[in-house]
PDB file of N, CA and C in Angstrom:
ATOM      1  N   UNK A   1     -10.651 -26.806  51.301  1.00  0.00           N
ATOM      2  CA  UNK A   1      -9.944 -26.264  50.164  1.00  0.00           C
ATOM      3  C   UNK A   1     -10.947 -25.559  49.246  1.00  0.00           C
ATOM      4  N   UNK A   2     -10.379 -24.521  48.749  1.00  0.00           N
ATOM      5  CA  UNK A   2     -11.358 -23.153  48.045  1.00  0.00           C
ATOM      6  C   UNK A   2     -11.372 -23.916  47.062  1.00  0.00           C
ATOM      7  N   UNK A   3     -12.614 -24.078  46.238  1.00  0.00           N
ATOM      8  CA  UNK A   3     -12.733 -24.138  44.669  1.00  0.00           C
ATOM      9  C   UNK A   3     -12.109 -23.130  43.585  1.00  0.00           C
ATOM     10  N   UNK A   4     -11.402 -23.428  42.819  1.00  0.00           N
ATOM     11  CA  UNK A   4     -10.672 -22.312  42.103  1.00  0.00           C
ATOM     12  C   UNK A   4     -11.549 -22.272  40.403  1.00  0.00           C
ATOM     13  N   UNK A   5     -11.796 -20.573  40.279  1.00  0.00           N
ATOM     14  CA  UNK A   5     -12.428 -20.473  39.088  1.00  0.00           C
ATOM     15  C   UNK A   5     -12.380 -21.106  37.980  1.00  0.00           C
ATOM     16  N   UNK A   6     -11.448 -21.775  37.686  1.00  0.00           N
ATOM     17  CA  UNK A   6     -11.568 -22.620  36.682  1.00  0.00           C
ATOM     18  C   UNK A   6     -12.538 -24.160  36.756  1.00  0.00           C
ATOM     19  N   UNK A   7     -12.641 -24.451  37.895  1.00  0.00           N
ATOM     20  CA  UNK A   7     -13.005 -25.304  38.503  1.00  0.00           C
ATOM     21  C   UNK A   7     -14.457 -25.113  38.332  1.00  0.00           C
ATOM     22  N   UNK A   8     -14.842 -24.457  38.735  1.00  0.00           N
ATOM     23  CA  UNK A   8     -16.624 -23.717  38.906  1.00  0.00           C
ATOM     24  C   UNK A   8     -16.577 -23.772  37.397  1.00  0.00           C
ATOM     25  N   UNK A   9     -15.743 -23.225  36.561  1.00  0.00           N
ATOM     26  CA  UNK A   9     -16.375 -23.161  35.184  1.00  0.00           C
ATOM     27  C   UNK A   9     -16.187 -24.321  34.323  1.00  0.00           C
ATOM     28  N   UNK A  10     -15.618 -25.375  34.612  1.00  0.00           N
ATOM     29  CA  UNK A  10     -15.746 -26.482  34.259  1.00  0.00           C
ATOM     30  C   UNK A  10     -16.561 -27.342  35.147  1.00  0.00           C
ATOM     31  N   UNK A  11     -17.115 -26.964  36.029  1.00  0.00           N
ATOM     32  CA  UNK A  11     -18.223 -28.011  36.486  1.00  0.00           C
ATOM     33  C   UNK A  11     -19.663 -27.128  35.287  1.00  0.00           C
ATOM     34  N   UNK A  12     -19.369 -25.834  35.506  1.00  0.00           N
ATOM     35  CA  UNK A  12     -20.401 -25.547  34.985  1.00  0.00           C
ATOM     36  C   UNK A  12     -20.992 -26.079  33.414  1.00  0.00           C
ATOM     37  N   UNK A  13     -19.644 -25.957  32.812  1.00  0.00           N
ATOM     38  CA  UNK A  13     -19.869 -26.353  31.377  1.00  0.00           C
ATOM     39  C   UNK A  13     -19.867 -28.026  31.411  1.00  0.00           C
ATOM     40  N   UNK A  14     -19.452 -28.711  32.388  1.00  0.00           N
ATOM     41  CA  UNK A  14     -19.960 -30.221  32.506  1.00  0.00           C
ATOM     42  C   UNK A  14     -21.989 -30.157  32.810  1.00  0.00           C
ATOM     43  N   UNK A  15     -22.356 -29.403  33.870  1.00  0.00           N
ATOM     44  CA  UNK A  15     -23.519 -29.339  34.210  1.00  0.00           C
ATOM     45  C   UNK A  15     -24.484 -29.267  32.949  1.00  0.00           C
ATOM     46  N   UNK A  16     -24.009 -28.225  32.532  1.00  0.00           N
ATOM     47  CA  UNK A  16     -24.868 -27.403  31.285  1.00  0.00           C
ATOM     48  C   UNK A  16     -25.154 -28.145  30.550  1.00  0.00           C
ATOM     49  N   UNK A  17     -23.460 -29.298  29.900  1.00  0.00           N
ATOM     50  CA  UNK A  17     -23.243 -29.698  28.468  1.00  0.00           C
ATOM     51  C   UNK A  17     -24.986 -30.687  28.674  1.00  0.00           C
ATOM     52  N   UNK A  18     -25.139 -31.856  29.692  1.00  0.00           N
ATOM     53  CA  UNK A  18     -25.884 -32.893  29.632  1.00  0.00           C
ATOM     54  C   UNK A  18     -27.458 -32.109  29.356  1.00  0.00           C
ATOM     55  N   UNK A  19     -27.455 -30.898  30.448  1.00  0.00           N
ATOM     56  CA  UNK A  19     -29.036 -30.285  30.230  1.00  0.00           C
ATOM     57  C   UNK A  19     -28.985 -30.138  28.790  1.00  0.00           C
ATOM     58  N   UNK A  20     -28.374 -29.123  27.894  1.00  0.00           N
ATOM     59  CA  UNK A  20     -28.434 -28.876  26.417  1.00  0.00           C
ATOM     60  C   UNK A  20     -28.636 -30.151  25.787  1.00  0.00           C
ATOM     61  N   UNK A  21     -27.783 -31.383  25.926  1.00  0.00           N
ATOM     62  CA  UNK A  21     -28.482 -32.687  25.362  1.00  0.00           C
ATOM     63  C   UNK A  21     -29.985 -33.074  25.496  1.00  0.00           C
ATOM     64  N   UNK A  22     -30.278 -32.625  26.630  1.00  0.00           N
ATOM     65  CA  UNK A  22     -31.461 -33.057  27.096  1.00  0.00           C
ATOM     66  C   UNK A  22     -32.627 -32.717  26.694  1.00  0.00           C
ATOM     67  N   UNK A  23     -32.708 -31.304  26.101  1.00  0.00           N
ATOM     68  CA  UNK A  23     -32.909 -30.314  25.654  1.00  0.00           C
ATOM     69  C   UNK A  23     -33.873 -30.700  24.482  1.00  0.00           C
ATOM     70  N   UNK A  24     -33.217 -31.197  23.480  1.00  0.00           N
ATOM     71  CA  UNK A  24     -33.803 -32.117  21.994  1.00  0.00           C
ATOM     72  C   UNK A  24     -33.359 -30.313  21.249  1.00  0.00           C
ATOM     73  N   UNK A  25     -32.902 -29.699  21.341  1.00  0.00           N
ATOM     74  CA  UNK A  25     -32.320 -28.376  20.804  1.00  0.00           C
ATOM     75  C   UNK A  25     -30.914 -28.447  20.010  1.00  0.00           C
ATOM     76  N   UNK A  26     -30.281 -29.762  20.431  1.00  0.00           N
ATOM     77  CA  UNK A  26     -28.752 -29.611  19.826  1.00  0.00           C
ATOM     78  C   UNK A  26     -28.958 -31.126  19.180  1.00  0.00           C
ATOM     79  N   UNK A  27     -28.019 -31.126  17.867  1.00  0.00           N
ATOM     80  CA  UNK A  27     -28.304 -32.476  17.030  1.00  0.00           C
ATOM     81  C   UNK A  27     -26.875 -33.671  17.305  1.00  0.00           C
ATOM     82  N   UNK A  28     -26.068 -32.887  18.772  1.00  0.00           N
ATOM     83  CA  UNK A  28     -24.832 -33.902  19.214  1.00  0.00           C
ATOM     84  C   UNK A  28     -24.073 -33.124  19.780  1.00  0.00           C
ATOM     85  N   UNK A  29     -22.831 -33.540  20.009  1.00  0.00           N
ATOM     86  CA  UNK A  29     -21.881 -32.679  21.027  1.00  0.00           C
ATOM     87  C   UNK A  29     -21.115 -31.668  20.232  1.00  0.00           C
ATOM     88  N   UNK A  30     -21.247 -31.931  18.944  1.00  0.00           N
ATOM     89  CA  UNK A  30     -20.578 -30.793  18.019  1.00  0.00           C
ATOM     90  C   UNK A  30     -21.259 -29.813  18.214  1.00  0.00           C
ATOM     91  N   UNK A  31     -22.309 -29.725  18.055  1.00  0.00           N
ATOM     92  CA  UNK A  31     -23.587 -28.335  18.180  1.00  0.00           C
ATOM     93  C   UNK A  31     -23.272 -27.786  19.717  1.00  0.00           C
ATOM     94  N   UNK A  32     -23.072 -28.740  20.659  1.00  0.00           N
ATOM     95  CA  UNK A  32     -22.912 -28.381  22.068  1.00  0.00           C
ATOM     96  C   UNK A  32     -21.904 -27.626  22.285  1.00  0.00           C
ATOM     97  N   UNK A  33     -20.427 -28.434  21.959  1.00  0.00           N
ATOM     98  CA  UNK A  33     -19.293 -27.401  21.680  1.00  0.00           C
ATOM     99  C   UNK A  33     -19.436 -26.075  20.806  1.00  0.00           C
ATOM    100  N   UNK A  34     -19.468 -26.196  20.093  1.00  0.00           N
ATOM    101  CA  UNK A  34     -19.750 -24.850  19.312  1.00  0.00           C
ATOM    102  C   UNK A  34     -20.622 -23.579  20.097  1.00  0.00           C
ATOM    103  N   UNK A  35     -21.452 -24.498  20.571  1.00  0.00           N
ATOM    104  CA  UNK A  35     -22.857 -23.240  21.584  1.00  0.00           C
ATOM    105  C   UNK A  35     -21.573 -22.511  22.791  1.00  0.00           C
ATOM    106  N   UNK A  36     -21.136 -23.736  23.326  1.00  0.00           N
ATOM    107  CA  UNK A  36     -19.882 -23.036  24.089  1.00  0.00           C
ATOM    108  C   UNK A  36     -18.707 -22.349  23.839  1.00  0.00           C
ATOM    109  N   UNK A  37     -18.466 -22.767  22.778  1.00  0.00           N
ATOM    110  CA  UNK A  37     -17.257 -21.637  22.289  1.00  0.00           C
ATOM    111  C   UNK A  37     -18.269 -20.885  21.712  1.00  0.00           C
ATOM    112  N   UNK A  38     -19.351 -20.226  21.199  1.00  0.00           N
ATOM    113  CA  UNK A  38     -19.863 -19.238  20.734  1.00  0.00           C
ATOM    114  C   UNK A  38     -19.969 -18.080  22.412  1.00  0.00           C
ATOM    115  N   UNK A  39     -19.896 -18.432  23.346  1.00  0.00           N
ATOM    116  CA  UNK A  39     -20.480 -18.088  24.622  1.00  0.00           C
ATOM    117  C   UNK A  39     -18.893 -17.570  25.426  1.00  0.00           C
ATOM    118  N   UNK A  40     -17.544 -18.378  24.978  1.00  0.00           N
ATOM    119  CA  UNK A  40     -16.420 -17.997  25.276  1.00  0.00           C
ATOM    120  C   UNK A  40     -16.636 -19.231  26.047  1.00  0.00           C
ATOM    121  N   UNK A  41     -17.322 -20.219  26.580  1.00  0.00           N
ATOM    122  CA  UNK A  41     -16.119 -20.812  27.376  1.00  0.00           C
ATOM    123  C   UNK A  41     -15.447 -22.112  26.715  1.00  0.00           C
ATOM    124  N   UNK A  42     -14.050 -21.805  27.428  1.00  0.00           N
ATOM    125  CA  UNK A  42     -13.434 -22.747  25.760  1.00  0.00           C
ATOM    126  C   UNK A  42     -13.523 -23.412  26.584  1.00  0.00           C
ATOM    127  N   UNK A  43     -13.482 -24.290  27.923  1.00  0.00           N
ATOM    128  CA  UNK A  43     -13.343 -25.078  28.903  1.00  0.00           C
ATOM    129  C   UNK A  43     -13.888 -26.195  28.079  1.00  0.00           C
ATOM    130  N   UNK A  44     -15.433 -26.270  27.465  1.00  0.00           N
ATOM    131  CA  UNK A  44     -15.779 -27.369  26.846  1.00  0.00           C
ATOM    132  C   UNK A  44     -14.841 -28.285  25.711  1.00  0.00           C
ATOM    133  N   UNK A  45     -14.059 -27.385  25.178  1.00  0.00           N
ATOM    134  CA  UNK A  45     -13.203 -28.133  24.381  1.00  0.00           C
ATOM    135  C   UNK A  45     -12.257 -29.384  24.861  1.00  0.00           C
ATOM    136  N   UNK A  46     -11.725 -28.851  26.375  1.00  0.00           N
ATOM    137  CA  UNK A  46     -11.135 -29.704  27.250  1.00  0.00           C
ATOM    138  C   UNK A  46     -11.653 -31.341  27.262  1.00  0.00           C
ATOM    139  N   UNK A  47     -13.283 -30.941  27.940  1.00  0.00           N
ATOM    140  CA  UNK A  47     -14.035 -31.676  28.405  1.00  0.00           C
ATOM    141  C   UNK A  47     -14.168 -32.344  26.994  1.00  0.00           C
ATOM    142  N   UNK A  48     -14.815 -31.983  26.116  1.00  0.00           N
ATOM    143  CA  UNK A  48     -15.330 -32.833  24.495  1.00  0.00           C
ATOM    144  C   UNK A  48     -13.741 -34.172  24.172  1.00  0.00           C
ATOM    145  N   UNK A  49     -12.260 -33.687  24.962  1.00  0.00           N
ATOM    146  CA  UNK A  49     -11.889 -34.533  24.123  1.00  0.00           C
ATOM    147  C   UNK A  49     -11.996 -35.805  24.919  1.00  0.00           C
ATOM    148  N   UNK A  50     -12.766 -36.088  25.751  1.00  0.00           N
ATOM    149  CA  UNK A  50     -13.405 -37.692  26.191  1.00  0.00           C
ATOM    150  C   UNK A  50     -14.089 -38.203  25.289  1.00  0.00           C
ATOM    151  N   UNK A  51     -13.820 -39.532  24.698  1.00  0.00           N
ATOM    152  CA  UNK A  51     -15.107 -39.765  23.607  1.00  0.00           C
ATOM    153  C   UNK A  51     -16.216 -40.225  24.515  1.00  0.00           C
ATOM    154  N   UNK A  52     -16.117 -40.539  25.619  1.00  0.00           N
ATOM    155  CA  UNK A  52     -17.275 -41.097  26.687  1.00  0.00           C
ATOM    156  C   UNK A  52     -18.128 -40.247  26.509  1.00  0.00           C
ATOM    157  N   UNK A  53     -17.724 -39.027  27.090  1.00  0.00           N
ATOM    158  CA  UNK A  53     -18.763 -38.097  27.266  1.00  0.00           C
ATOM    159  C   UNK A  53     -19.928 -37.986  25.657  1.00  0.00           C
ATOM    160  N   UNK A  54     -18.332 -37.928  24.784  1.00  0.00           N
ATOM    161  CA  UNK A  54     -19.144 -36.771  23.456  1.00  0.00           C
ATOM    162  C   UNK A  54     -20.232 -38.453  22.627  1.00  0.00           C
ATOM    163  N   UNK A  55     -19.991 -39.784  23.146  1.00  0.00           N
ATOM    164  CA  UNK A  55     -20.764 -40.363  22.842  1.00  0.00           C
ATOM    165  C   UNK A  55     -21.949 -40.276  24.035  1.00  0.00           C
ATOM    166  N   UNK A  56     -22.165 -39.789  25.005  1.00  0.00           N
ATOM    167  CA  UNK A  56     -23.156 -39.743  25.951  1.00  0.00           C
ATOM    168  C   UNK A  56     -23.792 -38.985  25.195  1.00  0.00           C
ATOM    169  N   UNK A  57     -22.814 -37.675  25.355  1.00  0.00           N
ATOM    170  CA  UNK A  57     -24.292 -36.542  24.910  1.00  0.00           C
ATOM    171  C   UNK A  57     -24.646 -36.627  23.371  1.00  0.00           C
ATOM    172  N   UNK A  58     -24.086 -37.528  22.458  1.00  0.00           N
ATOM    173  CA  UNK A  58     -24.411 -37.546  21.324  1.00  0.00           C
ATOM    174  C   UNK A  58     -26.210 -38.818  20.898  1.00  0.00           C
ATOM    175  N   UNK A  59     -26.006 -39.671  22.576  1.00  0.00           N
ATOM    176  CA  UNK A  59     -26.857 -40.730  22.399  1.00  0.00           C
ATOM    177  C   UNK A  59     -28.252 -39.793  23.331  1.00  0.00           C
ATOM    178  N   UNK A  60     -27.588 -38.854  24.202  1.00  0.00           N
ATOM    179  CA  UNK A  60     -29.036 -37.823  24.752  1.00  0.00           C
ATOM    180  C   UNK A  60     -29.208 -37.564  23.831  1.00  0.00           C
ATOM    181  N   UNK A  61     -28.375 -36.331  23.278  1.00  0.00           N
ATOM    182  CA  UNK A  61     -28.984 -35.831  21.684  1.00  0.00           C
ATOM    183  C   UNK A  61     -30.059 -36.585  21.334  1.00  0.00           C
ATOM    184  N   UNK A  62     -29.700 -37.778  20.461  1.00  0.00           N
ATOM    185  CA  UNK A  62     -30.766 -38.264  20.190  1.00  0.00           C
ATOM    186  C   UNK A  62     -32.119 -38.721  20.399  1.00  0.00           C
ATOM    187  N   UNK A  63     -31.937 -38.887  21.938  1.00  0.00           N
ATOM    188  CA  UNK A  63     -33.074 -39.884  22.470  1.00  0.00           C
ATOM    189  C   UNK A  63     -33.988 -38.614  22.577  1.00  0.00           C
ATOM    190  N   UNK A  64     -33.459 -36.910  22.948  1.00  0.00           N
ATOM    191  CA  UNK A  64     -34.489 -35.945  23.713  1.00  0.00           C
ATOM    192  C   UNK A  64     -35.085 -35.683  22.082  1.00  0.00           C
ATOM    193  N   UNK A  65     -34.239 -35.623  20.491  1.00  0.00           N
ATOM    194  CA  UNK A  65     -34.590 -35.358  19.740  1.00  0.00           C
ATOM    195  C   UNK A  65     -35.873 -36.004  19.028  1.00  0.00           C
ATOM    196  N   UNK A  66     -36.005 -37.289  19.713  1.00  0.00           N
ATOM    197  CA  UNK A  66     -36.732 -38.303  18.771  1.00  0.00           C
ATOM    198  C   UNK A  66     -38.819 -38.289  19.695  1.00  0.00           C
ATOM    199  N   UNK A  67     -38.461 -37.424  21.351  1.00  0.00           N
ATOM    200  CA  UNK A  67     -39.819 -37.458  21.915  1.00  0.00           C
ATOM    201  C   UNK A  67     -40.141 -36.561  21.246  1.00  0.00           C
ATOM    202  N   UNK A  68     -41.999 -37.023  21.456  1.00  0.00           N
ATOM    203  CA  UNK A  68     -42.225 -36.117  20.792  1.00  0.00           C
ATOM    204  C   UNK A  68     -42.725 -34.749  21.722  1.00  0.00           C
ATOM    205  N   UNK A  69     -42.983 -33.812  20.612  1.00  0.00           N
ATOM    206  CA  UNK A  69     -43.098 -32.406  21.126  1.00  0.00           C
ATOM    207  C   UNK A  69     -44.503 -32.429  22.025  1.00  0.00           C
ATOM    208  N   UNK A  70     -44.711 -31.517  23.091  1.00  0.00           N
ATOM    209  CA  UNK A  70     -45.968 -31.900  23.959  1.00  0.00           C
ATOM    210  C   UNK A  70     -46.806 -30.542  23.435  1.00  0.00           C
TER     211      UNK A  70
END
């Protein structure tokens, strides 16, 4: 069974959302959403309304924010 474009673009904006946490660049999943709707894909909005997730990437957020810089 074909993957259908919507599909690809919600894996993508799942893929992305955790790297950008990872990042130490975004201060939680609000900053994350926003980066994605600034970019058009609203797909993340979908995805953000899990609180699982938006507490995952809100606890990356933090942890990539707090190493320090090399």
């Amino acid at each position: 069974m074909a993957r259908t474009r919507k599909a690809d673009r919600e894996e993508y904006v799942r893929r992305h959302m955790y790297e950008y946490a990872d990042s130490g660049l975004y201060s939680g999943w609000l900053a994350i959403e926003r980066h994605f709707r600034e970019q058009g894909k609203l797909e993340a909005r979908q995805i953000l309304d899990d609180r699982d997730i938006r507490a995952e990437l809100d606890r990356r957020c933090k942890a990539a924010r707090a190493k320090p810089a090399p």
